[in-house]
C-alpha atoms as a PDB file:
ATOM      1  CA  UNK A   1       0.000   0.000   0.000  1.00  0.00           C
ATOM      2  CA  UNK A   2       1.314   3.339  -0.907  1.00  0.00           C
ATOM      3  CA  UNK A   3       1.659   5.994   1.524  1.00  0.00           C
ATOM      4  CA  UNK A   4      -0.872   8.754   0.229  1.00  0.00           C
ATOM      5  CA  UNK A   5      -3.567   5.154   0.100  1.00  0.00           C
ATOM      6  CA  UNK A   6      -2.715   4.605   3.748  1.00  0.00           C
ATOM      7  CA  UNK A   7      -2.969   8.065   5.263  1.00  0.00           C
ATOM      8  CA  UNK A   8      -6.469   8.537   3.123  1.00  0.00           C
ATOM      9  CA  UNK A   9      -7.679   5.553   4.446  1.00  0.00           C
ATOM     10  CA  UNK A  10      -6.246   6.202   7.987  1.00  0.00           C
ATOM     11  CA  UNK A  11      -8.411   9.600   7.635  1.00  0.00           C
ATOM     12  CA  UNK A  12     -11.646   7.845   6.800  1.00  0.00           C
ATOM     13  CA  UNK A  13     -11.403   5.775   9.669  1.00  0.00           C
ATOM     14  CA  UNK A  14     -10.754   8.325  11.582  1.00  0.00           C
ATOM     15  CA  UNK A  15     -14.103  10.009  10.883  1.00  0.00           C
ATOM     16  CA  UNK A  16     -15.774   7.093  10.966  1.00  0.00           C
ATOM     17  CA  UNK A  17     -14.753   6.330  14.355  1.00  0.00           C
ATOM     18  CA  UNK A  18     -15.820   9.966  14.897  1.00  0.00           C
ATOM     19  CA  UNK A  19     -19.430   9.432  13.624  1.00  0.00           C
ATOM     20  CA  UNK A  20     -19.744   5.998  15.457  1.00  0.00           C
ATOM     21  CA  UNK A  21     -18.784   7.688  18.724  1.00  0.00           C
ATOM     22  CA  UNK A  22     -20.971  10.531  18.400  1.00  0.00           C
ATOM     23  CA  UNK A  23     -24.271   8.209  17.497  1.00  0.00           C
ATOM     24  CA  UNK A  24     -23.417   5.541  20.558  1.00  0.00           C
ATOM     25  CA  UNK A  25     -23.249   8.589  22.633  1.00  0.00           C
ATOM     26  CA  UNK A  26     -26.469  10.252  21.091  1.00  0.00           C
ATOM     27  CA  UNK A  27     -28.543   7.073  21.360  1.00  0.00           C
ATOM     28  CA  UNK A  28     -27.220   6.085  25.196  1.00  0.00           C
ATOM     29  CA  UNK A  29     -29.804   4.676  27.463  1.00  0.00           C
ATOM     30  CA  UNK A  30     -30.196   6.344  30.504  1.00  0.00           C
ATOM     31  CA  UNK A  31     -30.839   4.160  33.970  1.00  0.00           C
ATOM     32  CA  UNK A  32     -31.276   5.961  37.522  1.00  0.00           C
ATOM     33  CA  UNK A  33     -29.807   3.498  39.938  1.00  0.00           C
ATOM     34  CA  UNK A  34     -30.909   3.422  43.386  1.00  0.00           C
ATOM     35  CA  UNK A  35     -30.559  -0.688  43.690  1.00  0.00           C
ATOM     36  CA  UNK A  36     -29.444  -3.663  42.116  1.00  0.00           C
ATOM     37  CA  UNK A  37     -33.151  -4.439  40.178  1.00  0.00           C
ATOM     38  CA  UNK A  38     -32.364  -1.030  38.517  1.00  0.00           C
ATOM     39  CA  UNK A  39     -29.782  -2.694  36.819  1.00  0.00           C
ATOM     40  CA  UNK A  40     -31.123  -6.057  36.452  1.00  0.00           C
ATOM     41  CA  UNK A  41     -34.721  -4.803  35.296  1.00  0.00           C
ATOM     42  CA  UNK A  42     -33.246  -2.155  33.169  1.00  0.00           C
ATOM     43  CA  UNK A  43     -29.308  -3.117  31.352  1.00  0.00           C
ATOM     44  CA  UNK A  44     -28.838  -5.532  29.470  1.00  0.00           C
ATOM     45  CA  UNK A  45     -26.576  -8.642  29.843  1.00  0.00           C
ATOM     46  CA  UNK A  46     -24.651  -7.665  26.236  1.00  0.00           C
ATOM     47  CA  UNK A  47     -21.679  -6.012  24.997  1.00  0.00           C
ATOM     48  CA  UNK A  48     -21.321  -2.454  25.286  1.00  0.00           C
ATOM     49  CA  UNK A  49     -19.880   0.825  26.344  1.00  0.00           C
ATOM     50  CA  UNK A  50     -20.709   2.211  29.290  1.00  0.00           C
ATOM     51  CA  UNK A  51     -20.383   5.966  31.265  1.00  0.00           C
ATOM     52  CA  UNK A  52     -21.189   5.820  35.302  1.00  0.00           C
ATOM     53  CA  UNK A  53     -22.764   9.537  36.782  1.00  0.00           C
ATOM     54  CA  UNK A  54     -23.122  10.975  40.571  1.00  0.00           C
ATOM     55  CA  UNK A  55     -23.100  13.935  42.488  1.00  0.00           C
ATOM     56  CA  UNK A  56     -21.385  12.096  44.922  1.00  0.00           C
ATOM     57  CA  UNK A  57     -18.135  14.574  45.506  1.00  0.00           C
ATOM     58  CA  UNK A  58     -15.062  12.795  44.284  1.00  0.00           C
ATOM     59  CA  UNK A  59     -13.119  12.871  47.508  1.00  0.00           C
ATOM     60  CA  UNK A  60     -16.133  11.854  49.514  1.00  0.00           C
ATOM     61  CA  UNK A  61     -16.636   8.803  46.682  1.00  0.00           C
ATOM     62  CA  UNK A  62     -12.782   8.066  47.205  1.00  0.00           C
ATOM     63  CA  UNK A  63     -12.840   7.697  51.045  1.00  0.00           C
ATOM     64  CA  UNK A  64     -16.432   5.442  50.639  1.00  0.00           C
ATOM     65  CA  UNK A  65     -14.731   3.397  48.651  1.00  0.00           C
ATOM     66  CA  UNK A  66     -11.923   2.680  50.866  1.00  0.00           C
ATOM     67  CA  UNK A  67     -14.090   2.371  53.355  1.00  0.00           C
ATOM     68  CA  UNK A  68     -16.378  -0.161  51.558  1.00  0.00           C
ATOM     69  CA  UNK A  69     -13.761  -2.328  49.819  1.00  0.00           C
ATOM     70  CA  UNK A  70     -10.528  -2.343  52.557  1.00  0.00           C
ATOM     71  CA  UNK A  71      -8.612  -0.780  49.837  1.00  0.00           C
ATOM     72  CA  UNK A  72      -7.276   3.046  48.782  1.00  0.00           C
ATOM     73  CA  UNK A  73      -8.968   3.952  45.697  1.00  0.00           C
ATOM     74  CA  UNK A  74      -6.666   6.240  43.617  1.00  0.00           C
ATOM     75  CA  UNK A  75      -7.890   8.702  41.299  1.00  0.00           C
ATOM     76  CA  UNK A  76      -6.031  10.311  38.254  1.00  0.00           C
ATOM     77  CA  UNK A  77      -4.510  13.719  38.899  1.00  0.00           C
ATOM     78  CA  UNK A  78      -3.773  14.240  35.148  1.00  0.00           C
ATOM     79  CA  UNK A  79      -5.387  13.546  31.614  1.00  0.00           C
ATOM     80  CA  UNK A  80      -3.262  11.817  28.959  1.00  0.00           C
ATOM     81  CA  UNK A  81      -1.715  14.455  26.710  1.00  0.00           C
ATOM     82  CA  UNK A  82      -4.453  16.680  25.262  1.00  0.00           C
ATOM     83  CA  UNK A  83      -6.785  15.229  27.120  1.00  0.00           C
ATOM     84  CA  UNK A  84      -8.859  16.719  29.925  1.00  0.00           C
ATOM     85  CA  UNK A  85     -10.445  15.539  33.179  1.00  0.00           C
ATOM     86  CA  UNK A  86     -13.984  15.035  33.718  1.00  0.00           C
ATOM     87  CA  UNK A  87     -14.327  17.076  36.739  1.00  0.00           C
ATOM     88  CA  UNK A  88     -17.451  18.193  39.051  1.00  0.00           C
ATOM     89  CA  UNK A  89     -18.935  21.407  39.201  1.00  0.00           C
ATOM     90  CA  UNK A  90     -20.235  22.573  42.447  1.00  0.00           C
ATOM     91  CA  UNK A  91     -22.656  20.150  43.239  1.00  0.00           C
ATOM     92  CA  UNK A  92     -23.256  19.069  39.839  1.00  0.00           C
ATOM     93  CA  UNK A  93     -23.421  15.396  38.754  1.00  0.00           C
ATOM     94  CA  UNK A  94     -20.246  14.399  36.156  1.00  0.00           C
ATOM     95  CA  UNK A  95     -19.174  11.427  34.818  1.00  0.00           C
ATOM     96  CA  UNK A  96     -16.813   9.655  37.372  1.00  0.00           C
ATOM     97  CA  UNK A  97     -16.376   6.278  35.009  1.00  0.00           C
ATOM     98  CA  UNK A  98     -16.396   5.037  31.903  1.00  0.00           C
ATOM     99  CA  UNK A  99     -15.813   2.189  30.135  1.00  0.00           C
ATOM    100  CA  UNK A 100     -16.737  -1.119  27.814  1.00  0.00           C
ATOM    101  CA  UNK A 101     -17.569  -4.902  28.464  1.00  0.00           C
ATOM    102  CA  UNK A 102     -18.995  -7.543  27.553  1.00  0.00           C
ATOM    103  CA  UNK A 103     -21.370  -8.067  30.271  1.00  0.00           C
ATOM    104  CA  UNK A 104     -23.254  -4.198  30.604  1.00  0.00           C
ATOM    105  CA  UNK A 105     -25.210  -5.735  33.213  1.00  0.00           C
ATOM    106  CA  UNK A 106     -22.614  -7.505  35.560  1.00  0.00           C
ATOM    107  CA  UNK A 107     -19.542  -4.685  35.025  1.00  0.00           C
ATOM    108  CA  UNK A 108     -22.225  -2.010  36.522  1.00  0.00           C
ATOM    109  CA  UNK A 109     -22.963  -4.547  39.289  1.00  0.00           C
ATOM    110  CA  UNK A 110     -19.498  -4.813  40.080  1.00  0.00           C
ATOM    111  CA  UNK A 111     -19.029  -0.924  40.180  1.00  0.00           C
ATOM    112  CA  UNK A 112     -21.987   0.076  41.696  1.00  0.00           C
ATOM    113  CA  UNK A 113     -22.850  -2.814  43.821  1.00  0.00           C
ATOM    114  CA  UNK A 114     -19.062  -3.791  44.657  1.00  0.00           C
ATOM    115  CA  UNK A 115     -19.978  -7.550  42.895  1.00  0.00           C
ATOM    116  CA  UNK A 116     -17.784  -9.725  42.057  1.00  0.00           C
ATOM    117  CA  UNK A 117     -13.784 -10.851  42.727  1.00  0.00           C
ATOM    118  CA  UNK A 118     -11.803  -8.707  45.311  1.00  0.00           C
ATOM    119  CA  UNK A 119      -9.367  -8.272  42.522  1.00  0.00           C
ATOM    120  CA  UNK A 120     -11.162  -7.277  40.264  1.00  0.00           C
ATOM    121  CA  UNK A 121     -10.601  -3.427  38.764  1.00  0.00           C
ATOM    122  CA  UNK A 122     -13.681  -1.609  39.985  1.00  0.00           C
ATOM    123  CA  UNK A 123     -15.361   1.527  41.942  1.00  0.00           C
ATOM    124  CA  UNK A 124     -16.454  -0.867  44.222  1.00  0.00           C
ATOM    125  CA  UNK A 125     -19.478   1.611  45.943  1.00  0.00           C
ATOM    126  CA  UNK A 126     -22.506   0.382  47.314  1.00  0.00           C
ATOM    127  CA  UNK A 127     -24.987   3.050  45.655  1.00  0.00           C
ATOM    128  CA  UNK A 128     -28.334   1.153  47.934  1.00  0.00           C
ATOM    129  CA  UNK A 129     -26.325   2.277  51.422  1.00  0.00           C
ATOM    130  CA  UNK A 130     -24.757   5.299  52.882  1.00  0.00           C
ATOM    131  CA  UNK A 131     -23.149   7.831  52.150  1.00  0.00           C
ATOM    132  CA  UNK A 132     -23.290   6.936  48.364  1.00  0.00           C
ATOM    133  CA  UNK A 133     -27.451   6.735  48.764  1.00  0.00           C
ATOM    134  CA  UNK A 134     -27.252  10.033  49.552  1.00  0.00           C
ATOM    135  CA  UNK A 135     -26.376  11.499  45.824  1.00  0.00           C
ATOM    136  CA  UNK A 136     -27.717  10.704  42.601  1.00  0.00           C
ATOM    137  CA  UNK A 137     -26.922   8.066  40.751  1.00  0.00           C
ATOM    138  CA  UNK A 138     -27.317   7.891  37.007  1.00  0.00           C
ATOM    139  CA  UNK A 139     -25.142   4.854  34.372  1.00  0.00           C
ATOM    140  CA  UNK A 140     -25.588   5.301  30.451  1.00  0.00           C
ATOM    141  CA  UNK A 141     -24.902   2.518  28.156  1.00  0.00           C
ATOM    142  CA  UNK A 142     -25.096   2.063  24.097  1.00  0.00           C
ATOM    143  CA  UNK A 143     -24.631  -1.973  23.095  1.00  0.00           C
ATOM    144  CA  UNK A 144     -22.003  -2.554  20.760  1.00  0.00           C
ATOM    145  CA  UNK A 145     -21.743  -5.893  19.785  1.00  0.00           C
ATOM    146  CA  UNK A 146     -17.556  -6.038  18.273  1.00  0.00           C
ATOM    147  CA  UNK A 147     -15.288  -5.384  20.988  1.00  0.00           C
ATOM    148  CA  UNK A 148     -12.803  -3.189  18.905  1.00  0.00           C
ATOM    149  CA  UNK A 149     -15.441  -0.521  18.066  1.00  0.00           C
ATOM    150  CA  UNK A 150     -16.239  -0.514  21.641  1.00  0.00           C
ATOM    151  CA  UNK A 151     -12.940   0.400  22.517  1.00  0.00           C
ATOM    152  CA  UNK A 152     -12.862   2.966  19.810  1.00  0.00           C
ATOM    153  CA  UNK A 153     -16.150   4.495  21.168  1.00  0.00           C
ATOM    154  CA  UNK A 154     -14.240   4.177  24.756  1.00  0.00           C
ATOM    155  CA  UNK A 155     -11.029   5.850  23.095  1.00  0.00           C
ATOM    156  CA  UNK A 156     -13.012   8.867  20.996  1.00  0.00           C
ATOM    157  CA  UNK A 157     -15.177  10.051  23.918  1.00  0.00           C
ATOM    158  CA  UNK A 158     -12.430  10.390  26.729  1.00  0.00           C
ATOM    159  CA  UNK A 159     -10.090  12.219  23.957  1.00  0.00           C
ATOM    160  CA  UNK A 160     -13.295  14.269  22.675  1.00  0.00           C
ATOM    161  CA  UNK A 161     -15.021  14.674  26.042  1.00  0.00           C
ATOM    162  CA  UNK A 162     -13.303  14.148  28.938  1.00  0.00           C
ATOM    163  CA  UNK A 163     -11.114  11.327  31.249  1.00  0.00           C
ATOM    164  CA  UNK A 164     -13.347  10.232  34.308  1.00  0.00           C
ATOM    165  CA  UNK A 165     -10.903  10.695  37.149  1.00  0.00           C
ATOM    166  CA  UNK A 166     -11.557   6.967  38.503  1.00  0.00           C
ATOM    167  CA  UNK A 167     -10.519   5.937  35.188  1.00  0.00           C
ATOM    168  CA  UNK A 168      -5.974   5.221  35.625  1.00  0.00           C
ATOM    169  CA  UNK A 169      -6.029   3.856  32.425  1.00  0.00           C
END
C-alpha cells in the first residue's frame, strides 16, 4: 500500500470512528440506579460501552470506597496528553467512570454494587447504602456488539469529552 492510500484511508477511519462515537453517545440509554433491580430490570446482559454519573463529591466517593472495599482507591490527577479531566462542578453530577464490556449488566454490578472478585478493577461503591445513597446516581450505556469498536467508542469520547478521574487507564 502506498503511503498517500494509507494516510487517506487512515483519515476515513478516523471520521468514521468519529461518527460511530458521536451516534453511541447520542442514542445512550439512561438508567437511575438506586438498587441492584435497577440494573437487572433495566441493562442488558450484552456487549457495550458504558459511562457511570453521581453527584457524589469525588473525595467523599474516594474515602467510601476505601471504606467499603478495605482498599485506597486512587484517582487520576492528570489527563493523557491533550486530554482533559472530567471534573465536578459545584454540586453538579459528572461522569466519574467510563468504560466497555462484555457483560453491561454484571460490570455495573461490580461498580456500583461492589460484585464480584476482590481483585477485580472496579469503583467498588454500594450506591443502595450510605453515604453513596445520599447522591444521585445515574449509568448510560449504548450496546455494541464487536469489541474493537467498543474500545474505539471508549477511546473517541475520553479524547473528545473528557477522562473520568476513577478511570488510571
Amino acid at each position: 500500500m502506498h503511503k498517500q492510500d494509507f494516510e487517506t484511508l487512515e483519515s476515513e477511519a478516523a471520521e468514521a470512528v468519529a461518527a460511530l462515537g458521536r451516534a453511541a453517545y447520542e442514542r445512550r440509554v439512561a438508567v437511575t440506579v438506586k438498587s441492584i433491580n435497577c440494573l437487572l430490570t433495566n441493562v442488558p446482559a450484552r456487549p457495550g460501552v458504558y459511562w457511570i454519573e453521581t453527584s457524589m463529591p469525588s473525595e467523599r466517593l474516594q474515602e467510601a470506597i476505601g471504606a467499603t472495599t478495605g482498599k485506597a482507591r486512587r484517582t487520576r490527577k492528570m489527563p493523557p496528553k491533550g486530554v482533559k479531566l472530567i471534573l465536578q462542578e459545584g454540586d453538579d453530577a459528572y461522569i466519574a467512570y467510563s468504560g466497555t464490556e462484555g457483560n453491561l449488566q454484571s460490570r455495573l454490578a461490580q461498580h456500583l454494587f461492589n460484585r464480584g472478585n476482590a481483585q477485580t478493577i472496579k469503583l467498588g461503591c454500594a450506591v443502595d447504602l450510605a453515604p453513596y445513597s445520599e447522591y444521585s446516581w445515574q449509568v448510560y450505556y449504548t450496546v455494541i456488539d464487536q469489541a474493537v469498536l467498543r474500545y474505539a467508542v471508549e477511546a473517541w469520547w475520553r479524547q473528545e469529552v473528557g477522562w473520568p478521574v476513577f478511570c488510571l487507564r
